[in-house]
C-alpha atoms as a PDB file:
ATOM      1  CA  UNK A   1    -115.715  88.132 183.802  1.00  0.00           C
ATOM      2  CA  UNK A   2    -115.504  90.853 186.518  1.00  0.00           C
ATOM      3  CA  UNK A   3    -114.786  89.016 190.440  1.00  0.00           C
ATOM      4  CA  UNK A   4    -116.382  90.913 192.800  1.00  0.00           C
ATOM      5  CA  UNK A   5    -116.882  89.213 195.636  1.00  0.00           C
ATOM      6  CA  UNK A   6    -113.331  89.780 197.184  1.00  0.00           C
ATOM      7  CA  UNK A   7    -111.684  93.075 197.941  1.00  0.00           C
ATOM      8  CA  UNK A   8    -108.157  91.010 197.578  1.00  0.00           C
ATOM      9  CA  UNK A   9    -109.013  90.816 193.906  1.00  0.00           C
ATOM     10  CA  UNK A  10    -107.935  93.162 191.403  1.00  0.00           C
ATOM     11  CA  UNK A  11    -111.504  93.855 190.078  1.00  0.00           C
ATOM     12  CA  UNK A  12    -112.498  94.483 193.455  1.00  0.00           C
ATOM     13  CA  UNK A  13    -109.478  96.871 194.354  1.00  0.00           C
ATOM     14  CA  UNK A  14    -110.409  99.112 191.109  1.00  0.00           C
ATOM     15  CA  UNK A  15    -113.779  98.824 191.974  1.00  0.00           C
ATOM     16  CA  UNK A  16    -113.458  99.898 195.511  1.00  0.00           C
ATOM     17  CA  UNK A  17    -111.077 102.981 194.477  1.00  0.00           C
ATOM     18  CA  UNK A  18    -113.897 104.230 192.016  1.00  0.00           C
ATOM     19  CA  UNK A  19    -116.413 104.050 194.639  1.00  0.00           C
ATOM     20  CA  UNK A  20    -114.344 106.276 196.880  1.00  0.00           C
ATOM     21  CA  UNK A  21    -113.237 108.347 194.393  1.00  0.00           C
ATOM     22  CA  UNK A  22    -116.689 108.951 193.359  1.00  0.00           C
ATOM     23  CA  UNK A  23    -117.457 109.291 196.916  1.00  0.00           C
ATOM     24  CA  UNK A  24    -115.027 111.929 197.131  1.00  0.00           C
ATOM     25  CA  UNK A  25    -116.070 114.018 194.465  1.00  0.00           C
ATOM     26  CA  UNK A  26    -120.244 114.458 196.558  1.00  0.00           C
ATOM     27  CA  UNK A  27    -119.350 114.599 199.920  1.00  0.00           C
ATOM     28  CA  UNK A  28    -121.235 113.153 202.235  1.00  0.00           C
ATOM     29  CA  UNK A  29    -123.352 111.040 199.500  1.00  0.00           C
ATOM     30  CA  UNK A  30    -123.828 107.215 200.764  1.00  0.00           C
ATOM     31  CA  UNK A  31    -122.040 104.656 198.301  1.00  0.00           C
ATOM     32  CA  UNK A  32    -122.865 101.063 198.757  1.00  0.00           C
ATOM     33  CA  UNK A  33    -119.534  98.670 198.068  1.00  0.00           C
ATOM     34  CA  UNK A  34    -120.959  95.476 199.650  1.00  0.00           C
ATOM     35  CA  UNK A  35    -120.811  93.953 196.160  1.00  0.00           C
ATOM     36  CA  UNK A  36    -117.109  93.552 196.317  1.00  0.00           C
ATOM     37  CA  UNK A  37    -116.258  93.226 200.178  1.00  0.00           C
ATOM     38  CA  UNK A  38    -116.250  89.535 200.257  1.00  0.00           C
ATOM     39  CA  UNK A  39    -118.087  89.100 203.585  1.00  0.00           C
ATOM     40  CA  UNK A  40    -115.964  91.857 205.302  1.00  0.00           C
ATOM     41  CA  UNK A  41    -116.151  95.501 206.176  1.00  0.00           C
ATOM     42  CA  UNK A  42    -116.717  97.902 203.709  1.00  0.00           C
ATOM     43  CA  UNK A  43    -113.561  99.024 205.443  1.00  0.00           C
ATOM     44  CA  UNK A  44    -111.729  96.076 204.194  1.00  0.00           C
ATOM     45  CA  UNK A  45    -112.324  97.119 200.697  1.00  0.00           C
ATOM     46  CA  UNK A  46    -111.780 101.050 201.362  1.00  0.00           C
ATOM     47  CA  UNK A  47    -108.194 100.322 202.355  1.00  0.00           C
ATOM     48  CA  UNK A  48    -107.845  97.513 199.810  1.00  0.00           C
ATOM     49  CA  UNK A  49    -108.570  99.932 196.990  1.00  0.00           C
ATOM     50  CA  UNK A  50    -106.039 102.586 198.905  1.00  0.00           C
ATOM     51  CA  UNK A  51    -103.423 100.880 200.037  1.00  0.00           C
ATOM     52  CA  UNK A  52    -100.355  99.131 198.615  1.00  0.00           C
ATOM     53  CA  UNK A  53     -96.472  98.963 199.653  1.00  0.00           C
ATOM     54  CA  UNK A  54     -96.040 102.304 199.142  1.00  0.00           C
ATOM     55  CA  UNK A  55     -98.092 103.840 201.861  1.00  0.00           C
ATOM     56  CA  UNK A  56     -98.437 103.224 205.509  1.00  0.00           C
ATOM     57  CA  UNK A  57    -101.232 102.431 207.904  1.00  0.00           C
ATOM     58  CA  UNK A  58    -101.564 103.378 211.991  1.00  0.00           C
ATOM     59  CA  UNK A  59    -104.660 100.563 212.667  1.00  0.00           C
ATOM     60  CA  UNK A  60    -105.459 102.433 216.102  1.00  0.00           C
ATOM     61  CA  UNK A  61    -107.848 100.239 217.566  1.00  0.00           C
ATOM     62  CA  UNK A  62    -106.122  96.743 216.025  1.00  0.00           C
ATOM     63  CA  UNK A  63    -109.296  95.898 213.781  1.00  0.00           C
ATOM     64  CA  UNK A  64    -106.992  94.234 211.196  1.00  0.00           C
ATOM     65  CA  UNK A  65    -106.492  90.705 211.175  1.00  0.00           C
ATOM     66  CA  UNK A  66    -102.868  89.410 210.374  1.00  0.00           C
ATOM     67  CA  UNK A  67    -104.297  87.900 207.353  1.00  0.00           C
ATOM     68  CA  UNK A  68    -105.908  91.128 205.858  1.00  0.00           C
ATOM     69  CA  UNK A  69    -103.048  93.650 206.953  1.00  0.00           C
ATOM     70  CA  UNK A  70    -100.680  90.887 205.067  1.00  0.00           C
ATOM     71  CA  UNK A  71    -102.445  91.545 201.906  1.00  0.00           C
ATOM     72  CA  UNK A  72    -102.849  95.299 201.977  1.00  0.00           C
ATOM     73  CA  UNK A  73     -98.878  95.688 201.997  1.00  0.00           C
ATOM     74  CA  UNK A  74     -98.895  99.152 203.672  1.00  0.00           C
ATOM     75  CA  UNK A  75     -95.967  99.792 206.646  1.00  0.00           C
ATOM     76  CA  UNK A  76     -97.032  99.917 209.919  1.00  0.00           C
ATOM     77  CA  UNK A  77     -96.317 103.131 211.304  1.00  0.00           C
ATOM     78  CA  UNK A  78     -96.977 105.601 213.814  1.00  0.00           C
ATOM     79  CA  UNK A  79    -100.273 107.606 213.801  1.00  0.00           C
ATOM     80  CA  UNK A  80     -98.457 110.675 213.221  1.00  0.00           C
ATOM     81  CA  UNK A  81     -96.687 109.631 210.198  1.00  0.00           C
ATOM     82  CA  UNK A  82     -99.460 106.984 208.633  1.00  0.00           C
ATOM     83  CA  UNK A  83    -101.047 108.462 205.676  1.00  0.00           C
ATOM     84  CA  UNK A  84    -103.658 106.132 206.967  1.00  0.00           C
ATOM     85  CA  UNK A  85    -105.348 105.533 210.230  1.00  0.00           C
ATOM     86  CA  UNK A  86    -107.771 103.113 210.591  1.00  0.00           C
ATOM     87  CA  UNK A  87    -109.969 103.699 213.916  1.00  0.00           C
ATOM     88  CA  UNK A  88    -113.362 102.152 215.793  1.00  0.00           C
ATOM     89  CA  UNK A  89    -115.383 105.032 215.320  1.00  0.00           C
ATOM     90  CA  UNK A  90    -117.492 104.355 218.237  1.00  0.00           C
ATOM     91  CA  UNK A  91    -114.592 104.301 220.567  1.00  0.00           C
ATOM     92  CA  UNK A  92    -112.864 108.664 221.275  1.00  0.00           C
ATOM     93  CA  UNK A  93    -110.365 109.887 219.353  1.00  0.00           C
ATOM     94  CA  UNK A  94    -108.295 109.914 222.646  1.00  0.00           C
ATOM     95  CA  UNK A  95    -104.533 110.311 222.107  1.00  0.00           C
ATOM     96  CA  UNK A  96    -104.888 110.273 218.168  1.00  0.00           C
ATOM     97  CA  UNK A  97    -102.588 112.520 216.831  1.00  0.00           C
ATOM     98  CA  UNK A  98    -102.833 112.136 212.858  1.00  0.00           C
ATOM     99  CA  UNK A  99    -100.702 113.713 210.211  1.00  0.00           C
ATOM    100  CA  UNK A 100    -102.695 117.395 209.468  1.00  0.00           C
ATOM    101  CA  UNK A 101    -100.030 118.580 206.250  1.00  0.00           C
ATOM    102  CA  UNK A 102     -97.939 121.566 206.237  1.00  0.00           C
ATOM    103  CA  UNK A 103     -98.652 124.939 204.013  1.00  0.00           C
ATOM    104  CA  UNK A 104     -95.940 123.316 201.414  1.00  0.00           C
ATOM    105  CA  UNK A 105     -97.604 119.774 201.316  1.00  0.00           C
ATOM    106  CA  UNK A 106    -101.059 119.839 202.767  1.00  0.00           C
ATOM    107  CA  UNK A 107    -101.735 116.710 201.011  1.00  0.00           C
ATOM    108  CA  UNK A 108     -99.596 115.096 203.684  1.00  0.00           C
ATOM    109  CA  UNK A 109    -102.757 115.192 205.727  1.00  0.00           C
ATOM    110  CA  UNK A 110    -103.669 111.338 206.680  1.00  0.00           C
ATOM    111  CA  UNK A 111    -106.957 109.944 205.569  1.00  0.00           C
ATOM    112  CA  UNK A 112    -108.802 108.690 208.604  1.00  0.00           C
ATOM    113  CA  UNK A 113    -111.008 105.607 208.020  1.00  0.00           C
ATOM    114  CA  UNK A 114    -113.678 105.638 210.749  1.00  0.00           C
ATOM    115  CA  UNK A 115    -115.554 102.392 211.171  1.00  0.00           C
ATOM    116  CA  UNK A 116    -118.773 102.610 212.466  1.00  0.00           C
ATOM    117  CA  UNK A 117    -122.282 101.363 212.998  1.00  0.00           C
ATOM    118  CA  UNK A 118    -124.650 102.627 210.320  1.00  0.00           C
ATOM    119  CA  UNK A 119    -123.358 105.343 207.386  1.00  0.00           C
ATOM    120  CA  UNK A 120    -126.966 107.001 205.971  1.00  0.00           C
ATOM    121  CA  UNK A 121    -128.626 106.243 209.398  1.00  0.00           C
ATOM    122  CA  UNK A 122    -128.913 108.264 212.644  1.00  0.00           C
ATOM    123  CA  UNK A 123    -128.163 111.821 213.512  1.00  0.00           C
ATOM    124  CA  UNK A 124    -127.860 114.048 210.900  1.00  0.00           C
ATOM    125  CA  UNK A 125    -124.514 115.875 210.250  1.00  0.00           C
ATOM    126  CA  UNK A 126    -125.036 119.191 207.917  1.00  0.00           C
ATOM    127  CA  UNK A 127    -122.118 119.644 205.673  1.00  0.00           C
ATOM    128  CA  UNK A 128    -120.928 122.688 203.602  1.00  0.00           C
ATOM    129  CA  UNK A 129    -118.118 123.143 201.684  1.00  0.00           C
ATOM    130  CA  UNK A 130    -116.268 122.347 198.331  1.00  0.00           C
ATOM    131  CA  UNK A 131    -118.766 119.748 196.091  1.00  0.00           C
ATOM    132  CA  UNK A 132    -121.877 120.895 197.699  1.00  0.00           C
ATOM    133  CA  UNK A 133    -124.010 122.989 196.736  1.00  0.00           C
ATOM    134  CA  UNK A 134    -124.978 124.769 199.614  1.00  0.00           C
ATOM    135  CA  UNK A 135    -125.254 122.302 202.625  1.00  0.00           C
ATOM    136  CA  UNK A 136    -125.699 118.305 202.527  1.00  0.00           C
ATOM    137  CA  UNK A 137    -127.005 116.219 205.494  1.00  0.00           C
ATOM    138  CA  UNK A 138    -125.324 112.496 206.270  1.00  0.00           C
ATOM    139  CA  UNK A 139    -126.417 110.850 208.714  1.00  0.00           C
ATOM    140  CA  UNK A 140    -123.934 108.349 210.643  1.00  0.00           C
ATOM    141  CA  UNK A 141    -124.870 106.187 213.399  1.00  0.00           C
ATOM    142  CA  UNK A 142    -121.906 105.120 216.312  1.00  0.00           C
ATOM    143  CA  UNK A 143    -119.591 108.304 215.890  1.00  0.00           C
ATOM    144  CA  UNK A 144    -118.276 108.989 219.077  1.00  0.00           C
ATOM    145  CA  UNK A 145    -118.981 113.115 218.942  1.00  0.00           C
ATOM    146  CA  UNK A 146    -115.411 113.732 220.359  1.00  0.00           C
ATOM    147  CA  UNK A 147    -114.169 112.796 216.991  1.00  0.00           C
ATOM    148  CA  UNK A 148    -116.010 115.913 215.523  1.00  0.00           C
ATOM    149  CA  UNK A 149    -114.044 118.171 218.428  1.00  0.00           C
ATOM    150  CA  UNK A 150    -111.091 116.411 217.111  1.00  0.00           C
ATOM    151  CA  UNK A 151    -111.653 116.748 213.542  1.00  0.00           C
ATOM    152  CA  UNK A 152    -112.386 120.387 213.782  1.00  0.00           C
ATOM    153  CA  UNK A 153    -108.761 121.137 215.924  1.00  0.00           C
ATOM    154  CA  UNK A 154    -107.182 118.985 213.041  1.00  0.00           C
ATOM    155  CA  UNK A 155    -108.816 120.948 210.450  1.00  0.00           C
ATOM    156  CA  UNK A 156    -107.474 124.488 209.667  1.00  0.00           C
ATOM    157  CA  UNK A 157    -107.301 124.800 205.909  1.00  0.00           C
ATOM    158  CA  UNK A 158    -105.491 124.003 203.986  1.00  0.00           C
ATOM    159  CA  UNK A 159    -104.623 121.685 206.542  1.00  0.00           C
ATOM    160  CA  UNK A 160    -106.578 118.460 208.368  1.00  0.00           C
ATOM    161  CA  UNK A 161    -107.334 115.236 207.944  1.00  0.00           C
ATOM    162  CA  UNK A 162    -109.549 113.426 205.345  1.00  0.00           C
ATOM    163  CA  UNK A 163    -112.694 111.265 206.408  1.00  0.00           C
ATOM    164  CA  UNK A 164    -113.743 107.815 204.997  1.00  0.00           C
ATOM    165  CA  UNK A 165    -116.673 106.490 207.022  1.00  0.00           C
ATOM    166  CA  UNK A 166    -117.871 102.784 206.458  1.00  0.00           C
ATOM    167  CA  UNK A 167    -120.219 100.438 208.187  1.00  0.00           C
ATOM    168  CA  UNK A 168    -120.792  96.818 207.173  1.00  0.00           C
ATOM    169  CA  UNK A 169    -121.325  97.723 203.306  1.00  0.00           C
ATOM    170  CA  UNK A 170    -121.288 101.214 202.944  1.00  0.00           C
ATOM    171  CA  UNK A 171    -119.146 104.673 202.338  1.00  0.00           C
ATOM    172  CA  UNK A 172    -119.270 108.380 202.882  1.00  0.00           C
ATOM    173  CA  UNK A 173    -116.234 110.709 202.429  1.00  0.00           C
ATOM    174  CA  UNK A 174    -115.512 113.672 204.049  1.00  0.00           C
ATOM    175  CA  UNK A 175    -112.853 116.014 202.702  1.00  0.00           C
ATOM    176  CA  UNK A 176    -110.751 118.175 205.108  1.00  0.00           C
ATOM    177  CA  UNK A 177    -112.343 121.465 203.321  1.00  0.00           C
ATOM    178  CA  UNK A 178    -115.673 120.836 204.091  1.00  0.00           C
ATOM    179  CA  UNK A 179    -117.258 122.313 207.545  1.00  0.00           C
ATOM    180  CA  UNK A 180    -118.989 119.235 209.831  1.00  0.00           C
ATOM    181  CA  UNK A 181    -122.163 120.378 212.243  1.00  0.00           C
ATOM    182  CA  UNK A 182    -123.087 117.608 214.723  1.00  0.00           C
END
């Protein structure tokens, strides 16, 4: 029997990687992973499903407990070095200085997780890029718009930073090669 009602579990972990991954592959599409989250964030299960002792974590705004950032196992590090950065979407980017990749490892780009109030409700973002077919609109509510500023200076392909944007129970991804329009 599959356990989905914790991200700590290792049915919920797979789970919550497939749901980004498919995520990932329509950007800007709304996934719903409240069925695994356990009663937390869908943020808790994003980073569950990423993260392990292998990778580090910047949390920039401290919305880990000690108990969850225990169990994800990532290093805590530096924003400029995380391959992760966890940050209250609703608050600026201010200071943020994420990992953007070089031209010989642009995959050393950091994956922002932004959590905010409503993904699939607001103001509409228009998307184009890579996995869409011409444009795609995702609408996010409680994005502070400086973090669009800031994700367009971060952004120069191949290099920039990835989106993951989560409310209470769901996702929307944002690759670094797709063009944002507030």
């Amino acid at each position: 029997m599959i356990d989905l009602d914790h991200p700590w579990t290792a049915d919920g972990q797979r789970l919550a990687f497939r749901a980004v991954l498919e995520a990932w592959s329509r950007p800007g599409t709304v996934a719903d992973v409240a069925a695994w989250c356990g009663g937390s964030r869908a943020r808790t299960a994003v980073l569950a499903g990423l993260c392990d002792a292998a990778t580090t974590l910047h949390d920039a705004h401290g919305l880990l407990g000690d108990g969850d950032r225990s169990r994800l196992g990532a290093r805590s590090v530096v924003a400029d070095s995380a391959a992760f950065i966890l940050a209250d979407g609703t608050r600026p980017p201010d200071g943020l200085a994420p990992a953007c990749g070089s031209l010989l490892a642009p995959e050393q780009g950091a994956t922002l997780v932004l959590d905010c109030q409503a993904v699939g409700e607001g103001p509409a973002l228009r998307l184009r890029g890579p996995g869409i077919e011409s444009s795609a609109e995702l609408r996010v509510l409680g994005i502070d718009p400086r973090w669009w500023t800031a994700r367009a200076a971060w952004c120069a392909f191949p290099l920039g930073v990835d989106l993951i944007l989560c409310d209470a129970r769901r996702i929307a991804c944002i690759p670094r090669t797709v063009a944002v329009e507030a």
